[in-house]
PDB file of N, CA and C in Angstrom:
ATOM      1  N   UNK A   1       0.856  -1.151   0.000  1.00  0.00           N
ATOM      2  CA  UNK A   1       0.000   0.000   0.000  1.00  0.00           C
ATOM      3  C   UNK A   1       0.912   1.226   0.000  1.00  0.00           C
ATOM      4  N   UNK A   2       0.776   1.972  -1.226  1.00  0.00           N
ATOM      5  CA  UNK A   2       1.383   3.452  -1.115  1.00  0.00           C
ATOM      6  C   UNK A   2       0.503   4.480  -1.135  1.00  0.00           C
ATOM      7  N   UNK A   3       0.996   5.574  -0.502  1.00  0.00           N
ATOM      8  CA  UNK A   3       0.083   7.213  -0.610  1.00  0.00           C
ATOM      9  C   UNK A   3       1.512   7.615  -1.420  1.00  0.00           C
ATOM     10  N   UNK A   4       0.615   8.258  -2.272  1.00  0.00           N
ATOM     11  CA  UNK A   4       1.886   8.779  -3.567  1.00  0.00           C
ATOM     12  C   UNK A   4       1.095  10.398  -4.226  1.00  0.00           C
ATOM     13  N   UNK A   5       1.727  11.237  -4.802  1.00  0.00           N
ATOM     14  CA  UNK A   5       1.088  12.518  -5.208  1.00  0.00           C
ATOM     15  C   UNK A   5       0.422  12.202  -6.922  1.00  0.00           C
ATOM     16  N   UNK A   6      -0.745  12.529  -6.975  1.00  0.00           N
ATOM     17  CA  UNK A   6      -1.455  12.082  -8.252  1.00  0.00           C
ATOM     18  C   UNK A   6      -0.571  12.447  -9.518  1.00  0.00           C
ATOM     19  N   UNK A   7      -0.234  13.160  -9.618  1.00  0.00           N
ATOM     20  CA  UNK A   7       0.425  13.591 -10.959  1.00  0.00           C
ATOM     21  C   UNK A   7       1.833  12.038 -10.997  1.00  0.00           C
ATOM     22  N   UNK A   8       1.993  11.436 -10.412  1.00  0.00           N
ATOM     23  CA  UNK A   8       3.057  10.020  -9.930  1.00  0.00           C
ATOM     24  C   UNK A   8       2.613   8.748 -10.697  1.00  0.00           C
ATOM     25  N   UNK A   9       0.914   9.184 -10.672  1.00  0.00           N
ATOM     26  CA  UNK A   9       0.498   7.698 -10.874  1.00  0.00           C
ATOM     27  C   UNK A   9       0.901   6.991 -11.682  1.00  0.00           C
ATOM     28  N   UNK A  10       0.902   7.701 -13.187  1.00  0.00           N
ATOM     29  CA  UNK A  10       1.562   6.579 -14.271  1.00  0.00           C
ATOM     30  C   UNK A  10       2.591   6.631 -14.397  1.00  0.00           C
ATOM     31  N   UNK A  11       3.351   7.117 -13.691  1.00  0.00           N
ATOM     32  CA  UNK A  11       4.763   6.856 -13.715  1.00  0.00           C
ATOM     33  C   UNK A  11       4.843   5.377 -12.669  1.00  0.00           C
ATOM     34  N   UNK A  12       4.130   5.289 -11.755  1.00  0.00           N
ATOM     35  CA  UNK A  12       3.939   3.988 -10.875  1.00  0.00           C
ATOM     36  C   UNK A  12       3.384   2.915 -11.064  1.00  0.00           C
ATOM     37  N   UNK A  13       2.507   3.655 -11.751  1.00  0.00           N
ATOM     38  CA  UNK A  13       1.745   2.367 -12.861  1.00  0.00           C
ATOM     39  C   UNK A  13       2.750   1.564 -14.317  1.00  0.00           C
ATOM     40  N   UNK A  14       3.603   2.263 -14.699  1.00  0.00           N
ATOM     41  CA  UNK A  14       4.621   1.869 -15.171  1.00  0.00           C
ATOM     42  C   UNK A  14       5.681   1.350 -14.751  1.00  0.00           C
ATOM     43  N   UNK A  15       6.266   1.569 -13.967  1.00  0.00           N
ATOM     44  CA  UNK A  15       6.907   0.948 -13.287  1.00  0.00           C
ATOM     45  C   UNK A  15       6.811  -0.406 -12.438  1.00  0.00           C
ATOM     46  N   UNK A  16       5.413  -0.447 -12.061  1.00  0.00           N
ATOM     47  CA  UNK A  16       5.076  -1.861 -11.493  1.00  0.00           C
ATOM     48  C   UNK A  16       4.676  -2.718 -12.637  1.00  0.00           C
ATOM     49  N   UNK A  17       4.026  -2.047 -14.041  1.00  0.00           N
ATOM     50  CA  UNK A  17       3.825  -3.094 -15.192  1.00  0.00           C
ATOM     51  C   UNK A  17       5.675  -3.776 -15.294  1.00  0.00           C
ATOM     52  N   UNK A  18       5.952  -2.993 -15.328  1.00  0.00           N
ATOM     53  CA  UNK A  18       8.010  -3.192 -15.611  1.00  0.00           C
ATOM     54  C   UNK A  18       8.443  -4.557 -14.608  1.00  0.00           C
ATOM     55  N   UNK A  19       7.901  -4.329 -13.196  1.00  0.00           N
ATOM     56  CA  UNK A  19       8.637  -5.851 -12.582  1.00  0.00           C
ATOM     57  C   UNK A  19       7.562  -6.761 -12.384  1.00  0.00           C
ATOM     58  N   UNK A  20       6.186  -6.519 -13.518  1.00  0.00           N
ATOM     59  CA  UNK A  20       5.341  -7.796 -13.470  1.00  0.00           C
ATOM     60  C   UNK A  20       4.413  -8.010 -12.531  1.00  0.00           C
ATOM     61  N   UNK A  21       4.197  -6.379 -11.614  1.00  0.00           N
ATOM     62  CA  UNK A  21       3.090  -6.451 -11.283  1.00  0.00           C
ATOM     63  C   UNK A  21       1.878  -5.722 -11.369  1.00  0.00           C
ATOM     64  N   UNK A  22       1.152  -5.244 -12.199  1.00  0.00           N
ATOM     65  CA  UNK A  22       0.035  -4.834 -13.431  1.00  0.00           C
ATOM     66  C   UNK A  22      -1.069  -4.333 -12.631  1.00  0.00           C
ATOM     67  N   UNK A  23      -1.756  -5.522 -11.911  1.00  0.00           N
ATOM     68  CA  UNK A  23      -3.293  -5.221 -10.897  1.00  0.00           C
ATOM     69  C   UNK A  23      -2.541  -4.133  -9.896  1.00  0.00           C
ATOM     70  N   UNK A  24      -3.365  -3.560 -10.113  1.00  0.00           N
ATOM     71  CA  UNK A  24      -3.460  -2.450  -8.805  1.00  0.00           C
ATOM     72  C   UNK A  24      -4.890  -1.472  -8.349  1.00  0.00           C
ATOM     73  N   UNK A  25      -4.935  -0.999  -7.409  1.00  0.00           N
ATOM     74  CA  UNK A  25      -6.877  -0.620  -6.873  1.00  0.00           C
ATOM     75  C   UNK A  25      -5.847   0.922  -6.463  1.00  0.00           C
ATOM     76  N   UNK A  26      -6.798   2.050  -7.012  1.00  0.00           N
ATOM     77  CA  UNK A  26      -6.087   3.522  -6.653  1.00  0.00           C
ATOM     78  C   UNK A  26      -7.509   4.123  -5.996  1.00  0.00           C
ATOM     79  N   UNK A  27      -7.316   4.880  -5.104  1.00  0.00           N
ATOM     80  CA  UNK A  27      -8.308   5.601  -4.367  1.00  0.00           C
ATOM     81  C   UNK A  27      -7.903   6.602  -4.354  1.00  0.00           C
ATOM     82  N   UNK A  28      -9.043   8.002  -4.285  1.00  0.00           N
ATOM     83  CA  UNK A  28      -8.518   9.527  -4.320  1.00  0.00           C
ATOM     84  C   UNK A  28      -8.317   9.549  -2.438  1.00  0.00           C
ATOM     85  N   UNK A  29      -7.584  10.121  -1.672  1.00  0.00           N
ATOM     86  CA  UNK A  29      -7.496  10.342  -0.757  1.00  0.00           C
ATOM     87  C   UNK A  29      -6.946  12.132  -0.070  1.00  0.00           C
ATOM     88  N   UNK A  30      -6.757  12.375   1.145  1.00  0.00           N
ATOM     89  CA  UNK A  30      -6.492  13.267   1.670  1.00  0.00           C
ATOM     90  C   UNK A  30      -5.481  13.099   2.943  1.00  0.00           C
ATOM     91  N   UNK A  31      -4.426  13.789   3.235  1.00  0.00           N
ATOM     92  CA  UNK A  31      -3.283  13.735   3.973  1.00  0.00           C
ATOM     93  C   UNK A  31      -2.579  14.429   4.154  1.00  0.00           C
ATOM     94  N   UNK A  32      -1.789  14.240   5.156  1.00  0.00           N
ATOM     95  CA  UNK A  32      -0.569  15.429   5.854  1.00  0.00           C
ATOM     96  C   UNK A  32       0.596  14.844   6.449  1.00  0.00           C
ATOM     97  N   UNK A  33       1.654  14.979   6.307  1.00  0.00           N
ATOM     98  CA  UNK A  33       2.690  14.613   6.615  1.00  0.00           C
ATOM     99  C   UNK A  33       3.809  15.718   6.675  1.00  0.00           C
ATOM    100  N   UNK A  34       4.839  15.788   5.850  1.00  0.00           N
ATOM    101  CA  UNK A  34       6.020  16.405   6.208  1.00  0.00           C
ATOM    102  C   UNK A  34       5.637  17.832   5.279  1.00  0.00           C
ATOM    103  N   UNK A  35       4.885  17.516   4.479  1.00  0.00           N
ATOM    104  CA  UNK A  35       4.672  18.640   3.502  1.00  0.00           C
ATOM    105  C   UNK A  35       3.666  20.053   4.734  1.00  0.00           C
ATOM    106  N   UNK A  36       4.140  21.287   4.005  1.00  0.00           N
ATOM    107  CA  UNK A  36       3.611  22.584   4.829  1.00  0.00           C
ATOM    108  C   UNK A  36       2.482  22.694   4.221  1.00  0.00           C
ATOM    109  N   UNK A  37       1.505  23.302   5.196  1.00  0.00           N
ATOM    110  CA  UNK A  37       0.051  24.415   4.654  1.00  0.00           C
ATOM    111  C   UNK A  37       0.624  24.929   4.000  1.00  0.00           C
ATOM    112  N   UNK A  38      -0.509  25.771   2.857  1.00  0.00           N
ATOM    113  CA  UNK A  38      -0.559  26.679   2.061  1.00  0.00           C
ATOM    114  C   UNK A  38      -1.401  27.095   2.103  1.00  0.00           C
ATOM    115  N   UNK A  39      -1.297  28.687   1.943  1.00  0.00           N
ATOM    116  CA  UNK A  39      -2.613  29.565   1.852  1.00  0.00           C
ATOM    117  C   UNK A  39      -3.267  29.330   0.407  1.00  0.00           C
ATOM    118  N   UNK A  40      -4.513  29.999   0.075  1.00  0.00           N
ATOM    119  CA  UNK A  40      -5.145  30.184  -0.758  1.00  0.00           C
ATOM    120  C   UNK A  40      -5.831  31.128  -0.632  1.00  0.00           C
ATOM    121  N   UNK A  41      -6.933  31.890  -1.672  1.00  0.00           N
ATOM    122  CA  UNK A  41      -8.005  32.567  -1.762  1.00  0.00           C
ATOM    123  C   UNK A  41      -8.700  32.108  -2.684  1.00  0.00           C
ATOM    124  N   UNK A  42     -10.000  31.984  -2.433  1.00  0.00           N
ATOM    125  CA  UNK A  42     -11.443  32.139  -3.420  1.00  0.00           C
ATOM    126  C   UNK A  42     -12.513  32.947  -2.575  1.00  0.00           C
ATOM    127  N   UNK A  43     -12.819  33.646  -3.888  1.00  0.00           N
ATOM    128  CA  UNK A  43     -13.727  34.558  -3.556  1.00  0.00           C
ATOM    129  C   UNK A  43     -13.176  35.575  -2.582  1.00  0.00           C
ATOM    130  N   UNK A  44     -12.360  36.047  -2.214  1.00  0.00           N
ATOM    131  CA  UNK A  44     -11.904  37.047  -1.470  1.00  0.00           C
ATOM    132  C   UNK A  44     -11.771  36.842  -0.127  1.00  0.00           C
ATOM    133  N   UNK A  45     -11.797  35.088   0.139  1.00  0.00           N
ATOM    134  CA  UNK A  45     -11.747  34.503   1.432  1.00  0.00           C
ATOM    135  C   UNK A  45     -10.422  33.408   1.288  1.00  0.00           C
ATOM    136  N   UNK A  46      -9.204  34.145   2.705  1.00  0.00           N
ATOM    137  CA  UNK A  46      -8.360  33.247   2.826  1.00  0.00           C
ATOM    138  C   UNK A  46      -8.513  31.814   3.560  1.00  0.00           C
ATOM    139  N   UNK A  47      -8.150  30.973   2.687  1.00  0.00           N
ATOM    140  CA  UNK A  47      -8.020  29.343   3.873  1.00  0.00           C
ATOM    141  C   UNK A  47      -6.812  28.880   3.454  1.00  0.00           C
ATOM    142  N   UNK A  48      -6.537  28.067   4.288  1.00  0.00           N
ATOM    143  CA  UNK A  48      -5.499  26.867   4.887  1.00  0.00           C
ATOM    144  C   UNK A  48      -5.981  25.510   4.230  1.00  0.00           C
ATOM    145  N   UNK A  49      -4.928  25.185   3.688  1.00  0.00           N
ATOM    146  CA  UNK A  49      -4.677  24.021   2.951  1.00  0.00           C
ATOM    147  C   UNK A  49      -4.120  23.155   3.846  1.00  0.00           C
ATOM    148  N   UNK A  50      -4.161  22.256   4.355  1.00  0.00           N
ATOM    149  CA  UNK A  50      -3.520  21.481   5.613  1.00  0.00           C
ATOM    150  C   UNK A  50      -3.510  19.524   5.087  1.00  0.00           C
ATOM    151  N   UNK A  51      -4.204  19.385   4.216  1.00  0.00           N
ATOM    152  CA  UNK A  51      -4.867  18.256   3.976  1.00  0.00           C
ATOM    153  C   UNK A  51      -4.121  18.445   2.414  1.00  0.00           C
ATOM    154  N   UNK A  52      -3.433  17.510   2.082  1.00  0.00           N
ATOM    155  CA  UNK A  52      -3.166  17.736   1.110  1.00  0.00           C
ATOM    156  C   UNK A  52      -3.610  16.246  -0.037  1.00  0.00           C
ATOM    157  N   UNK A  53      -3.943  16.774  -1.700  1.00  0.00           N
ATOM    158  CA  UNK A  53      -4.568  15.305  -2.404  1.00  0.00           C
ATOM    159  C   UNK A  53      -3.366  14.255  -2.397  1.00  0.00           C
ATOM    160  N   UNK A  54      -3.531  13.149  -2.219  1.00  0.00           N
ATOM    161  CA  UNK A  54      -2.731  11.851  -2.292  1.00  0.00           C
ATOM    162  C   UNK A  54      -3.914  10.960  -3.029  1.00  0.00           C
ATOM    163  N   UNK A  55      -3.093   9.711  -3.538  1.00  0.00           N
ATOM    164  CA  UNK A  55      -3.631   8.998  -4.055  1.00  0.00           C
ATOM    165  C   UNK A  55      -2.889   7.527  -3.578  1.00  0.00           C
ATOM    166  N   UNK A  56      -3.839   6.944  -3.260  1.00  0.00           N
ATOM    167  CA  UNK A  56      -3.491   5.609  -2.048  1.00  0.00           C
ATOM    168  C   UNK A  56      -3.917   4.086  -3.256  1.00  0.00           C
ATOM    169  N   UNK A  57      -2.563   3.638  -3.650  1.00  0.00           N
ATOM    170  CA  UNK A  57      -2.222   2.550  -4.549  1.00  0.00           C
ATOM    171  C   UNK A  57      -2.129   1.263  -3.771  1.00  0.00           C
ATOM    172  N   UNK A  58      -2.937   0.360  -3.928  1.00  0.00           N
ATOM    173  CA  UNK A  58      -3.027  -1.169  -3.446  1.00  0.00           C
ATOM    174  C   UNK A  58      -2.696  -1.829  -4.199  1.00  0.00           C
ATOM    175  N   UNK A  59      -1.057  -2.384  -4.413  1.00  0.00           N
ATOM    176  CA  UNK A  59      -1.187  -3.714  -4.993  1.00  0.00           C
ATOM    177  C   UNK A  59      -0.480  -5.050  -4.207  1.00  0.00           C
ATOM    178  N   UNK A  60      -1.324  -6.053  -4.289  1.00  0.00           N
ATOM    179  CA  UNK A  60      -1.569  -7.177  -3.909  1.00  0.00           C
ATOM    180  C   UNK A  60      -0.811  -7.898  -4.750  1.00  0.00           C
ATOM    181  N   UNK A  61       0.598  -8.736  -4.115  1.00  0.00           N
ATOM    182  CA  UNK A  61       1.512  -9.583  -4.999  1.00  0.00           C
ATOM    183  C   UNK A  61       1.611 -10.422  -4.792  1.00  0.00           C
ATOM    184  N   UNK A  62       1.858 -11.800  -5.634  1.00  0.00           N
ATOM    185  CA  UNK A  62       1.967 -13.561  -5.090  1.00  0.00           C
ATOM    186  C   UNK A  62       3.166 -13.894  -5.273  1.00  0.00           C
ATOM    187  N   UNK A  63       3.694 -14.073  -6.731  1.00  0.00           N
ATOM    188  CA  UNK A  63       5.117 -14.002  -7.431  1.00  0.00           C
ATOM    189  C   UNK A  63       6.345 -13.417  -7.345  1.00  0.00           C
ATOM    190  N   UNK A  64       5.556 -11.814  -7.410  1.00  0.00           N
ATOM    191  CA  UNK A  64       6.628 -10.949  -7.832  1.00  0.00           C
ATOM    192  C   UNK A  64       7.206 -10.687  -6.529  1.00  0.00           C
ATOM    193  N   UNK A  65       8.820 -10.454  -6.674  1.00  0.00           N
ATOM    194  CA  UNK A  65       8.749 -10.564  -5.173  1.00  0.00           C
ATOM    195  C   UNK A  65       8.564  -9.155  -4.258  1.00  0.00           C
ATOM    196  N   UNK A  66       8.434  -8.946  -2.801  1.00  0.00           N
ATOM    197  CA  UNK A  66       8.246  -7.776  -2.936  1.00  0.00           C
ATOM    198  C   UNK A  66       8.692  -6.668  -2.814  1.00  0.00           C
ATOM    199  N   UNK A  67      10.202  -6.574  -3.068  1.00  0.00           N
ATOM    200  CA  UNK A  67      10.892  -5.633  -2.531  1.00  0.00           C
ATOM    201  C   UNK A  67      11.135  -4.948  -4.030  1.00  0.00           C
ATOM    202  N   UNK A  68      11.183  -5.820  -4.817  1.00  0.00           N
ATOM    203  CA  UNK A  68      10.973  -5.236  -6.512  1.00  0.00           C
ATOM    204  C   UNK A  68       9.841  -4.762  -6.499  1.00  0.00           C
ATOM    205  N   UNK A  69       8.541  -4.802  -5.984  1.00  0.00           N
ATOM    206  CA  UNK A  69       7.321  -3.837  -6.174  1.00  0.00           C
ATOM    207  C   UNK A  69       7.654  -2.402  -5.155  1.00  0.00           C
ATOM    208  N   UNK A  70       7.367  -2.592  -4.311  1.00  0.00           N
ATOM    209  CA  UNK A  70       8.585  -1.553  -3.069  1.00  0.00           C
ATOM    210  C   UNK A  70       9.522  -0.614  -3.719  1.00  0.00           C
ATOM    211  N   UNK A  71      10.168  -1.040  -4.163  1.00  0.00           N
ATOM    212  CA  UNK A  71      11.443  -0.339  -5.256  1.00  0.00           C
ATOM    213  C   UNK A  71      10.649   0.388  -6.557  1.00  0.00           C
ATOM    214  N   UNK A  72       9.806  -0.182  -7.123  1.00  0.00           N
ATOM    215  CA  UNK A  72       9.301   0.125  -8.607  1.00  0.00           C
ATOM    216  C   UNK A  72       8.334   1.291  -8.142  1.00  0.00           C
ATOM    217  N   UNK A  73       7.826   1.110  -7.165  1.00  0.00           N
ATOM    218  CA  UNK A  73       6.631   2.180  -6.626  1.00  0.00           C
ATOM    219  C   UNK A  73       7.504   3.908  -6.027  1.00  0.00           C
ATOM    220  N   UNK A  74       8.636   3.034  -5.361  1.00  0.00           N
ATOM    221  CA  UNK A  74       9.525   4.723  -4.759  1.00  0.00           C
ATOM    222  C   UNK A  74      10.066   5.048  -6.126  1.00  0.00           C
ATOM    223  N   UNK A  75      10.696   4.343  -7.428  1.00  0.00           N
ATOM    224  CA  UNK A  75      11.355   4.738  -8.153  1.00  0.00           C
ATOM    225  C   UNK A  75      10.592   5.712  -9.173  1.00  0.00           C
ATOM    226  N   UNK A  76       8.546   5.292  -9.320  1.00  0.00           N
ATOM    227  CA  UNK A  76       7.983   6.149  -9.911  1.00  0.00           C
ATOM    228  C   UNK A  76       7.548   7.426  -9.366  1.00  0.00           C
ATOM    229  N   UNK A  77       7.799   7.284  -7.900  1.00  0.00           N
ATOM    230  CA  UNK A  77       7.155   8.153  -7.134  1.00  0.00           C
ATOM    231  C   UNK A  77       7.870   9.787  -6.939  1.00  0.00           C
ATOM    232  N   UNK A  78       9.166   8.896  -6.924  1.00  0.00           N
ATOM    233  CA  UNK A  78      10.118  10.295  -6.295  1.00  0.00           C
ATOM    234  C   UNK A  78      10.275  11.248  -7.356  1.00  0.00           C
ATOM    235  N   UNK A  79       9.913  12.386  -6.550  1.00  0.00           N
ATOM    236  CA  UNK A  79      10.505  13.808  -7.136  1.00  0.00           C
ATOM    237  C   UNK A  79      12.039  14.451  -6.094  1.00  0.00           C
ATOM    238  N   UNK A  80      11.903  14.008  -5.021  1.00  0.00           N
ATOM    239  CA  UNK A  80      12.955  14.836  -4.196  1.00  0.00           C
ATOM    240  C   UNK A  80      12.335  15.890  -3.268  1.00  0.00           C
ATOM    241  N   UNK A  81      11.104  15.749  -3.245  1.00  0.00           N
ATOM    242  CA  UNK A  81      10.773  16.911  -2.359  1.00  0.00           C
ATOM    243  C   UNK A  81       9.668  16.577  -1.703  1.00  0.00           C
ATOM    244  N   UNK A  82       9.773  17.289  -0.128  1.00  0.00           N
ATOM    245  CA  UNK A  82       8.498  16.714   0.727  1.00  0.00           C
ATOM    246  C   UNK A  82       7.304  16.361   0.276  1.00  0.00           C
ATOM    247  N   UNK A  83       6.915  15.306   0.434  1.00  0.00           N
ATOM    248  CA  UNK A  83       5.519  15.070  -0.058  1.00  0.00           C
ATOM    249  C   UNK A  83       5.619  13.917  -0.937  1.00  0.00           C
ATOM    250  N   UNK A  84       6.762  13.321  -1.164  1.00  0.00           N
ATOM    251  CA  UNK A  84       6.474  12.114  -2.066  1.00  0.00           C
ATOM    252  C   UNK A  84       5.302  10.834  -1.713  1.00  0.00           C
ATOM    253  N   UNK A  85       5.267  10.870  -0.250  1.00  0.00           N
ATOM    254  CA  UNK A  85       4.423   9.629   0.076  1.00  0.00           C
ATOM    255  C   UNK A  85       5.419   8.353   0.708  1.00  0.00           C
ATOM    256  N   UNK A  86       4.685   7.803   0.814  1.00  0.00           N
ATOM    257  CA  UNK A  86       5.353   6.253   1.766  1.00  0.00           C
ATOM    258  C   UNK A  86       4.311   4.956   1.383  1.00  0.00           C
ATOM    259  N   UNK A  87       5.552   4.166   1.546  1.00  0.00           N
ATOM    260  CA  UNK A  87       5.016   2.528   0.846  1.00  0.00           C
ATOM    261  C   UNK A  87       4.797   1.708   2.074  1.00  0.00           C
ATOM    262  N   UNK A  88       3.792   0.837   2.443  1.00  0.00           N
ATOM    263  CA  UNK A  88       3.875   0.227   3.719  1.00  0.00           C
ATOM    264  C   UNK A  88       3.511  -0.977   3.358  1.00  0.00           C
ATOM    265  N   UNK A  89       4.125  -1.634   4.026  1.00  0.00           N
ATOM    266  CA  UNK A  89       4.383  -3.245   3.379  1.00  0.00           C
ATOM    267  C   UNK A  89       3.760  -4.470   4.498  1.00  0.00           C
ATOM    268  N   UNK A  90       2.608  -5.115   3.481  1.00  0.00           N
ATOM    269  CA  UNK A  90       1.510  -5.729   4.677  1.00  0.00           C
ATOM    270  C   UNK A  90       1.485  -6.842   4.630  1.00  0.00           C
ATOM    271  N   UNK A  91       1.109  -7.763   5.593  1.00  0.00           N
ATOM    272  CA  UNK A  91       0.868  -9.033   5.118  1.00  0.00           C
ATOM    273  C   UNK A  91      -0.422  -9.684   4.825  1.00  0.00           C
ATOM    274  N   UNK A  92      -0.776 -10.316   3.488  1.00  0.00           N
ATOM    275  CA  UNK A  92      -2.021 -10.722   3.254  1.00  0.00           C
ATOM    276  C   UNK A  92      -2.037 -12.382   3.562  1.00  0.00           C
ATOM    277  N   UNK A  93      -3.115 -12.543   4.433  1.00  0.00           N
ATOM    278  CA  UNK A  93      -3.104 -13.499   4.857  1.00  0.00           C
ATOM    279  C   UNK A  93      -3.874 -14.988   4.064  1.00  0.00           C
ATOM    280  N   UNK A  94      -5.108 -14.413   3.469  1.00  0.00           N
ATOM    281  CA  UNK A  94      -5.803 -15.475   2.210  1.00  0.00           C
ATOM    282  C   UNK A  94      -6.174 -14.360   1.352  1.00  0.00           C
ATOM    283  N   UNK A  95      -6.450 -14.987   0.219  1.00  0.00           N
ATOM    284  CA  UNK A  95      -7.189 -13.905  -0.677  1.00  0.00           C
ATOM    285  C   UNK A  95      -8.119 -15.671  -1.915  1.00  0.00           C
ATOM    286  N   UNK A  96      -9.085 -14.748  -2.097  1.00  0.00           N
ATOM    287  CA  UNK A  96     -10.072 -15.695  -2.570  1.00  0.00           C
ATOM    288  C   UNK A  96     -10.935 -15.080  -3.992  1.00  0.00           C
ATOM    289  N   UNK A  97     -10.692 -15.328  -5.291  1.00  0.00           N
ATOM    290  CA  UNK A  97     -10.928 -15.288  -6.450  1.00  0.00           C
ATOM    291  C   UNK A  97     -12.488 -15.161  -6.446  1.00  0.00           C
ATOM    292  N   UNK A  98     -13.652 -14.373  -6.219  1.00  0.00           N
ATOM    293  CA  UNK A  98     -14.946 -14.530  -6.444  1.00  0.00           C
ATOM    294  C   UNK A  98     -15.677 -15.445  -7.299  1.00  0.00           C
ATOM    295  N   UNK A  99     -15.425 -14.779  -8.779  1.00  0.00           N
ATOM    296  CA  UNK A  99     -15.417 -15.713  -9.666  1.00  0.00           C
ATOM    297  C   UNK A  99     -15.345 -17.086 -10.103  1.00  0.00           C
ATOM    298  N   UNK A 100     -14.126 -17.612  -9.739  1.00  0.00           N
ATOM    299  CA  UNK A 100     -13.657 -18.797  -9.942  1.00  0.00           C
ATOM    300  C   UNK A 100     -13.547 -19.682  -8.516  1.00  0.00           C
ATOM    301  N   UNK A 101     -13.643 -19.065  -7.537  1.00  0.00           N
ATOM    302  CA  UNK A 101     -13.664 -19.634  -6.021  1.00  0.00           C
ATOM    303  C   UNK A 101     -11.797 -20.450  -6.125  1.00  0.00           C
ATOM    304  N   UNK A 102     -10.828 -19.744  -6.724  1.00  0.00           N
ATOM    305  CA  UNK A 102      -9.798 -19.843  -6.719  1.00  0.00           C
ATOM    306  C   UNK A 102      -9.209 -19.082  -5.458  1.00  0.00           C
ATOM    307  N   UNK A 103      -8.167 -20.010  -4.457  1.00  0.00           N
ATOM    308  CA  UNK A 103      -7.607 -19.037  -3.108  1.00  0.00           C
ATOM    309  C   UNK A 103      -6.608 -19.198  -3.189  1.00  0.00           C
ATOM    310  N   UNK A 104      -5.976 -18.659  -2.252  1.00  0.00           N
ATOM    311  CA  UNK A 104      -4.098 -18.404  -1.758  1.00  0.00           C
ATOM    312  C   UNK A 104      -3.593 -17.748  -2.858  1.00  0.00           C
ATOM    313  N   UNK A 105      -1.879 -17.878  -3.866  1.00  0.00           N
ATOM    314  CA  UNK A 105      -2.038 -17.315  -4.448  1.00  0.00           C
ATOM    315  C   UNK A 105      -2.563 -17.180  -6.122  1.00  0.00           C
ATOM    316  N   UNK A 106      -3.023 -18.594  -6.262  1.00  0.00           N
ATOM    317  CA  UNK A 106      -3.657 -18.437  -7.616  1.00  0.00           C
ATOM    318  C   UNK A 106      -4.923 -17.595  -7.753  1.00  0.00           C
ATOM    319  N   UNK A 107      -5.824 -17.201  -6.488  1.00  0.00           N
ATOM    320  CA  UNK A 107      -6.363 -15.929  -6.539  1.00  0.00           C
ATOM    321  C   UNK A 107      -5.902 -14.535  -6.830  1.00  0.00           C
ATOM    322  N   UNK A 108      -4.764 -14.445  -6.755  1.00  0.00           N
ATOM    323  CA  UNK A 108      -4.070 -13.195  -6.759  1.00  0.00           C
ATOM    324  C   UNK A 108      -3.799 -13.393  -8.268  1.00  0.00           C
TER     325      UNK A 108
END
């Protein structure tokens, strides 16, 4: 699971097609970390930006191993500057194919 900055995505999405791992689930999200507020105006009213857009990438691996997905995800991600995001590395315990009632990892 990574939080990564949207403009990243297909660069991450490329990069994980690259070490063979393709499926991935992206959600729009909201977050704060090392990166600063920023002001704004609309309409002649100042606010605080505190929450900043991320986009939170799930991919689920059987094969590939995972420090090559880990690697492929920071390598699309990075710009060098606060706010790149972080990869957190989980353990899936069953996973089960709906469809085909296929489990472990030939579900994946």
């Amino acid at each position: 699971m990574a939080y990564i900055r949207p403009d990243r995505l297909e660069a991450v999405k490329e990069a994980l097609a690259e070490v063979g791992a393709p499926s991935l689930t992206v959600t729009q999200v909201s977050g704060r970390g090392s990166q600063s507020a920023t002001e704004g105006q609309w309409r002649g009213e100042t606010y605080t930006v505190d929450l900043h857009r991320k986009v939170k990438v799930e991919c689920v691996v059987a094969d590939t191993p995972v420090d090559d997905v880990v690697a492929a995800i920071a390598d699309g991600a990075h710009t060098g500057e606060p706010g790149d995001g972080k990869v957190f590395v989980l353990p899936v315990e069953s996973a089960l194919q709906i469809r085909t009632g296929k489990r472990g990892p030939d579900a994946v």
